[in-house]
C-alpha atoms as a PDB file:
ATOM      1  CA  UNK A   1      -2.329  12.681  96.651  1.00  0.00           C
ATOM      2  CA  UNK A   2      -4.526  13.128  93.790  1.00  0.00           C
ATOM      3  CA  UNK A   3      -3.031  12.038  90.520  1.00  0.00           C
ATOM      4  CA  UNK A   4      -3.163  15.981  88.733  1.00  0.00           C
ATOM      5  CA  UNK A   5      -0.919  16.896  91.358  1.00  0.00           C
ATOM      6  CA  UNK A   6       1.489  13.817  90.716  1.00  0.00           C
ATOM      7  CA  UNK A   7       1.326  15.164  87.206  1.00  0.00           C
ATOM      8  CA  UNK A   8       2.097  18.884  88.333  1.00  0.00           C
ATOM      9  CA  UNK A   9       5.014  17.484  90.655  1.00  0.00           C
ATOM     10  CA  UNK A  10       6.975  15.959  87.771  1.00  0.00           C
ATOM     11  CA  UNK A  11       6.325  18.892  85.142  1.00  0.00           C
ATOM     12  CA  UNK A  12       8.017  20.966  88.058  1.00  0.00           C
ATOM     13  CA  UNK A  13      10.666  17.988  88.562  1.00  0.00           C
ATOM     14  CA  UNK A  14      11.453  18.478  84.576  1.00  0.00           C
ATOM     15  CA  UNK A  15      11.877  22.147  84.951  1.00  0.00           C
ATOM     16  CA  UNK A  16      13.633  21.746  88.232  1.00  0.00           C
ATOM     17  CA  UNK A  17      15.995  19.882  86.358  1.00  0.00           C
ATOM     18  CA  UNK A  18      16.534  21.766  83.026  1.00  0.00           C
ATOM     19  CA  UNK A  19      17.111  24.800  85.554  1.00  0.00           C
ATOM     20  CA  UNK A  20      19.952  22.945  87.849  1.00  0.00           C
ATOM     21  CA  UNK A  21      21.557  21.796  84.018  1.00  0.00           C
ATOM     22  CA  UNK A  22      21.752  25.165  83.120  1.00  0.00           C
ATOM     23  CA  UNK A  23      23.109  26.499  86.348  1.00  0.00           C
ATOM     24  CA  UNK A  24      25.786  23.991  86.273  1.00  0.00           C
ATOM     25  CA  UNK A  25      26.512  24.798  82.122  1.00  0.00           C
ATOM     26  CA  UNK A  26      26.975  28.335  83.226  1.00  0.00           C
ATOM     27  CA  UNK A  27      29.202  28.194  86.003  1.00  0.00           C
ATOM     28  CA  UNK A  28      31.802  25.279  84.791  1.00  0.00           C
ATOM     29  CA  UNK A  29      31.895  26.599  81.047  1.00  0.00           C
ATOM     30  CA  UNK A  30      30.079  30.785  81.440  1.00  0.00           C
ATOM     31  CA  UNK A  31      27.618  29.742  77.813  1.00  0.00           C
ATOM     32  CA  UNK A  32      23.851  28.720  77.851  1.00  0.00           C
ATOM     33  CA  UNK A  33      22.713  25.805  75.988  1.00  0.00           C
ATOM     34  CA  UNK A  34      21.769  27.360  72.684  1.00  0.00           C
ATOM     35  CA  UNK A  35      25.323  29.000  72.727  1.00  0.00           C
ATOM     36  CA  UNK A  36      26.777  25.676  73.261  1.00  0.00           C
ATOM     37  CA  UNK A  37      24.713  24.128  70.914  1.00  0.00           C
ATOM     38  CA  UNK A  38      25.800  26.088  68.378  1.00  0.00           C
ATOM     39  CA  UNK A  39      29.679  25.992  69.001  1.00  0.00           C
ATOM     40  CA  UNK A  40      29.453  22.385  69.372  1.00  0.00           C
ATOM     41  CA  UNK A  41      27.977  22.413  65.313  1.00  0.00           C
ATOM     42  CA  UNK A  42      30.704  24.859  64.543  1.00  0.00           C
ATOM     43  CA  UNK A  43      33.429  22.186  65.681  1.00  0.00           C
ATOM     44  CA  UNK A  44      31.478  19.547  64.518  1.00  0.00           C
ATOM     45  CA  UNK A  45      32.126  20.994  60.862  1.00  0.00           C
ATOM     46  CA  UNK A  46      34.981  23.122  61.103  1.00  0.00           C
ATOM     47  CA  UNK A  47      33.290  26.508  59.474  1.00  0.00           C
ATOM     48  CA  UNK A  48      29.529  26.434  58.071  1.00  0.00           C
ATOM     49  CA  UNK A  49      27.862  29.280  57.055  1.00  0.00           C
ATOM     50  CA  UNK A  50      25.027  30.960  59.397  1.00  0.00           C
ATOM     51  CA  UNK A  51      22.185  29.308  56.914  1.00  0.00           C
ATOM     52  CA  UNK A  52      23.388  25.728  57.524  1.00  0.00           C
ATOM     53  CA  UNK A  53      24.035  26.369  60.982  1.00  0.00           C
ATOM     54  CA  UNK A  54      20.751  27.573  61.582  1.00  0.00           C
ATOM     55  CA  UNK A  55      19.278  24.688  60.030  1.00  0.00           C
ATOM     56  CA  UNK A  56      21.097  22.585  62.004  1.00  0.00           C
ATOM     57  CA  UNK A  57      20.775  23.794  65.303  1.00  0.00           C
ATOM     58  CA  UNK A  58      16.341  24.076  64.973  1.00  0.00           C
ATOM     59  CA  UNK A  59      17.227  28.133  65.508  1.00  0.00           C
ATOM     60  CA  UNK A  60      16.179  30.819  62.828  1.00  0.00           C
ATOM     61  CA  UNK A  61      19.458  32.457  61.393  1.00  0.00           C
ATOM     62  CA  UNK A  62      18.481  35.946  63.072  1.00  0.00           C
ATOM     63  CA  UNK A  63      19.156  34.186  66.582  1.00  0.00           C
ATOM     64  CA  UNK A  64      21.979  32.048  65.665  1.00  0.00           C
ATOM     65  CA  UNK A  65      23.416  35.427  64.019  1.00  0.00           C
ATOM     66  CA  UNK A  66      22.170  37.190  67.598  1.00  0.00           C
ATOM     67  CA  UNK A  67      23.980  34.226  69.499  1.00  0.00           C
ATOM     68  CA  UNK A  68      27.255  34.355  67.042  1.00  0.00           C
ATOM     69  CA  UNK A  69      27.462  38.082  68.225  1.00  0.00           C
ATOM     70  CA  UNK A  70      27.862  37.271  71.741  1.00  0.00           C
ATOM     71  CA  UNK A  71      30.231  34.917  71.247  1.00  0.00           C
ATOM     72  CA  UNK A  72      32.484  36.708  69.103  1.00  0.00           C
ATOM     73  CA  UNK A  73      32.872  39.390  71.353  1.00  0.00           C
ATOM     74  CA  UNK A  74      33.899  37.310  73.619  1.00  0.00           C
ATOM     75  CA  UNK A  75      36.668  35.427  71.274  1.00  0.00           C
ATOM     76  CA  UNK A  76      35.090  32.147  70.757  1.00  0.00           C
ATOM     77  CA  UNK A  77      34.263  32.270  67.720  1.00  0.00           C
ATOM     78  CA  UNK A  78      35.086  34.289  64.628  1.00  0.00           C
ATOM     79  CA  UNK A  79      33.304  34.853  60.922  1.00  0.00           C
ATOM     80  CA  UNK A  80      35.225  35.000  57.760  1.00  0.00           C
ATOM     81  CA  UNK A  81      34.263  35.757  54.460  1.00  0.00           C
ATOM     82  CA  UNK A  82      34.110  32.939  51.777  1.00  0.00           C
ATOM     83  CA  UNK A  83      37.517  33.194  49.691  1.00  0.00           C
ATOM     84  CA  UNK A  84      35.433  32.256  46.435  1.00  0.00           C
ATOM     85  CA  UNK A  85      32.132  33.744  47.367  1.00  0.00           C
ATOM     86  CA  UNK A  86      32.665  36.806  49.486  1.00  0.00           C
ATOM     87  CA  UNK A  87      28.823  37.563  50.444  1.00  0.00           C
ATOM     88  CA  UNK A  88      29.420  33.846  52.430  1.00  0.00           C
ATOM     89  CA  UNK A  89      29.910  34.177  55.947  1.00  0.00           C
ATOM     90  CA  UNK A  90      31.337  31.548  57.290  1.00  0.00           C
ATOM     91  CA  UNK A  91      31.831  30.806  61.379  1.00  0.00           C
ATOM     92  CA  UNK A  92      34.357  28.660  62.969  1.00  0.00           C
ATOM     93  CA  UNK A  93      35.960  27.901  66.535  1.00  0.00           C
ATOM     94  CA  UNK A  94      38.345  30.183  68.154  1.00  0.00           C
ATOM     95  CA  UNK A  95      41.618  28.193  70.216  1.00  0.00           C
ATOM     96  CA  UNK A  96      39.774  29.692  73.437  1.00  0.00           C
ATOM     97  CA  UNK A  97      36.284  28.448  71.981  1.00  0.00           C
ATOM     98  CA  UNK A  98      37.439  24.710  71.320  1.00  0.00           C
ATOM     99  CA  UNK A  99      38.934  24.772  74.645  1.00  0.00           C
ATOM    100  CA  UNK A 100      35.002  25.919  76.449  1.00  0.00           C
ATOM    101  CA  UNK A 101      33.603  22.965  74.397  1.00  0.00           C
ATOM    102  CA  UNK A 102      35.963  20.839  75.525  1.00  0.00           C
ATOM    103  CA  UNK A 103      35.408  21.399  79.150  1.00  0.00           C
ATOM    104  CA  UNK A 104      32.106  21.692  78.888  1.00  0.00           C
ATOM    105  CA  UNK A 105      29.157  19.054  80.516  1.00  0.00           C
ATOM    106  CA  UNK A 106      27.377  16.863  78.138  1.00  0.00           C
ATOM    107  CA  UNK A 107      24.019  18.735  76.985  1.00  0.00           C
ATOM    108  CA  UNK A 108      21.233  17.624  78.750  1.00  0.00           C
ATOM    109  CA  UNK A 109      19.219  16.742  75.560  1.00  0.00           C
ATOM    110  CA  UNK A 110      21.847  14.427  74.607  1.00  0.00           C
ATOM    111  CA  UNK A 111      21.468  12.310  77.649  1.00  0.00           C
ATOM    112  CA  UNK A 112      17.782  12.660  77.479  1.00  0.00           C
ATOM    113  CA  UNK A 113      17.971  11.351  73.603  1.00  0.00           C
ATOM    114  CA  UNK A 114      20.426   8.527  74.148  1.00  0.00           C
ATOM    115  CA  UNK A 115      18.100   7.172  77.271  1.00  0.00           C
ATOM    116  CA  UNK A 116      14.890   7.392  74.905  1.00  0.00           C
ATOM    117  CA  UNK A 117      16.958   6.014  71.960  1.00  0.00           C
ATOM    118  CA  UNK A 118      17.268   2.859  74.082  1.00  0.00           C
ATOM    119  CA  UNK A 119      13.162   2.240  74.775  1.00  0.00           C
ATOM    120  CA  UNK A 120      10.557   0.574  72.931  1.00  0.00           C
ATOM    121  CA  UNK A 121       9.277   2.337  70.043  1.00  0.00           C
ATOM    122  CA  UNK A 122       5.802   1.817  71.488  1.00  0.00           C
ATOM    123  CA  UNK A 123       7.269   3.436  75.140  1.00  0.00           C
ATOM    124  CA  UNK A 124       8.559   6.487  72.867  1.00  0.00           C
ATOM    125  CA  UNK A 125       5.011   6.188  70.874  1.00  0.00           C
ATOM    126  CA  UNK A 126       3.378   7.171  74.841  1.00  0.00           C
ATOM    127  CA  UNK A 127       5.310   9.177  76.108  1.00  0.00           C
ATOM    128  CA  UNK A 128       5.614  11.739  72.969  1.00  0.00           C
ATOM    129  CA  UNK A 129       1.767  11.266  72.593  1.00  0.00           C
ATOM    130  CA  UNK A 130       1.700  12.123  76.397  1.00  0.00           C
ATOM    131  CA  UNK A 131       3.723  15.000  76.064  1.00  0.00           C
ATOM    132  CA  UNK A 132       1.383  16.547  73.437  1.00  0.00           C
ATOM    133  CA  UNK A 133      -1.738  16.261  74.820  1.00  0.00           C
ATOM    134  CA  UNK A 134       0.047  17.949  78.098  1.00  0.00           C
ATOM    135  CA  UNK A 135       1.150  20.794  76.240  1.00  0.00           C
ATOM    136  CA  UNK A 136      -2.077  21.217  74.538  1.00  0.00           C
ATOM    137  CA  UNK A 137      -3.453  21.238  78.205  1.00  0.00           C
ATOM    138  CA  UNK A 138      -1.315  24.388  78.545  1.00  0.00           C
ATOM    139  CA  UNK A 139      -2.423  26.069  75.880  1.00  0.00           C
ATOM    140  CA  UNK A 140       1.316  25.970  74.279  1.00  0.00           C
ATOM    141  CA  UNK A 141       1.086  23.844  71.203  1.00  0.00           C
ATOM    142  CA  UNK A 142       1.526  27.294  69.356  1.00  0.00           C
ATOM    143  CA  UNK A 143       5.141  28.214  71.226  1.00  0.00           C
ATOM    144  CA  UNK A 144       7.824  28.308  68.879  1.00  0.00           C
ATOM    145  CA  UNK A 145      10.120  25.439  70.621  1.00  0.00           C
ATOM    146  CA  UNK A 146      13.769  24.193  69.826  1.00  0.00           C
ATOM    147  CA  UNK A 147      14.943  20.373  70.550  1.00  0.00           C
ATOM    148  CA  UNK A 148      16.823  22.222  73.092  1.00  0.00           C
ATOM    149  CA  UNK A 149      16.264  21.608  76.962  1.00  0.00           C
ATOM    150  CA  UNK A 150      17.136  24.990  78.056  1.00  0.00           C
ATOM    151  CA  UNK A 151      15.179  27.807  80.091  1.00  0.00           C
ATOM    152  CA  UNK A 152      14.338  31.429  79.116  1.00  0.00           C
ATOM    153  CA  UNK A 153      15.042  33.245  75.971  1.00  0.00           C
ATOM    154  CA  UNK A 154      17.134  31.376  73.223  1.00  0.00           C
ATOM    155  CA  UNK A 155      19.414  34.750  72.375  1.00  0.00           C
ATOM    156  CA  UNK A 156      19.762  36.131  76.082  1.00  0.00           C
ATOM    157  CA  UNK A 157      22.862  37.241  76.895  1.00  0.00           C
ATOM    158  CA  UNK A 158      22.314  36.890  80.138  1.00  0.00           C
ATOM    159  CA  UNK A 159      23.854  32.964  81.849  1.00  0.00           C
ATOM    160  CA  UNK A 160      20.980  31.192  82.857  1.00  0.00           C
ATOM    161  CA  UNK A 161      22.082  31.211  86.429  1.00  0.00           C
ATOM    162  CA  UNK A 162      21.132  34.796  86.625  1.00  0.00           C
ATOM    163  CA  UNK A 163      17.818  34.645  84.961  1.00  0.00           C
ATOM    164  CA  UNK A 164      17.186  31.897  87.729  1.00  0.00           C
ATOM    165  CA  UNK A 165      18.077  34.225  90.660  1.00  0.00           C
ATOM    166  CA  UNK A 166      15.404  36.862  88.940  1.00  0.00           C
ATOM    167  CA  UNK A 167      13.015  34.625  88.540  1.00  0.00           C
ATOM    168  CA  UNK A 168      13.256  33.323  92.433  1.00  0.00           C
ATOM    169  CA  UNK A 169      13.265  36.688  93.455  1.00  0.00           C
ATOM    170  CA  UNK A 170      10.276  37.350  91.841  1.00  0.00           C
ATOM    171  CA  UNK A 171       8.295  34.305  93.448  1.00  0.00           C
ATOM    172  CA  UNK A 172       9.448  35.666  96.729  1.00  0.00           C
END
């Protein structure tokens, strides 16, 4: 086997794998990783305002404000005003949404960051360096890109489990 093609078979494996994470996100706790994401900073604070959670997700506020929606219609999250400060708008965890984030699998970026935490920096060093030079290969060193291992749009409302099944019916 020619080596491109060991190189194309573990881009796929990566995908493959980011796909099957998702899958199993959306059926044992019905959020995608961005919406998870976020809720996990939510509880991780208590309330924060959609600025600071922006920042601290890697997300621009108008799709952390596009994800908040979502989940507030569903009850797992709510917005208050800011008792001093009224134009503050401050987000925090619903009973029903600490209970999702409880349940829910460890994100897949946080496994991925604690096993590359653990090599040497010159390992890390190759493979980001690696990684680079592949996406400029692809022509997508321009893509706007989260630290998020997720697939499709960051604000769908769609679970990713669905956007799979369109996308396989499409290759077919």
């Amino acid at each position: 086997m020619a080596r491109h093609e060991d190189v194309l078979i573990s881009l796929r494996q990566i995908i493959r794998a980011t796909d099957l994470y998702s899958r199993k996100l959306s059926k044992v706790s019905g959020l995608t990783s961005p919406q998870l994401l976020i809720m996990q900073a939510i509880g991780a604070k208590g309330e924060i305002t959609m600025g600071d959670l922006a920042n601290e997700v890697s997300l621009s506020q108008a799709t952390v404000t596009t994800i908040l929606d979502r989940l507030e219609k569903r009850h797992l999250i709510e917005r208050k005003r800011g008792e001093s400060d009224k134009r503050r708008v401050y987000a925090t965890l619903t009973p029903d949404g600490s209970g999702i984030i409880e349940q829910a699998p460890t994100p897949l970026q946080e496994e991925f960051i604690d096993r590359f935490d653990r090599l040497e920096d010159w390992e890390q060093s190759l493979i980001l360096s690696s990684l680079q030079r592949v996406a400029a290969m692809m022509n997508a060193e321009e893509i706007d890109a989260s630290p998020m291992l997720d697939l499709g749009a960051i604000d769908r409302a769609q679970p990713a489990v669905e956007l799979s099944q369109r996308t396989s019916s499409r290759e077919q």
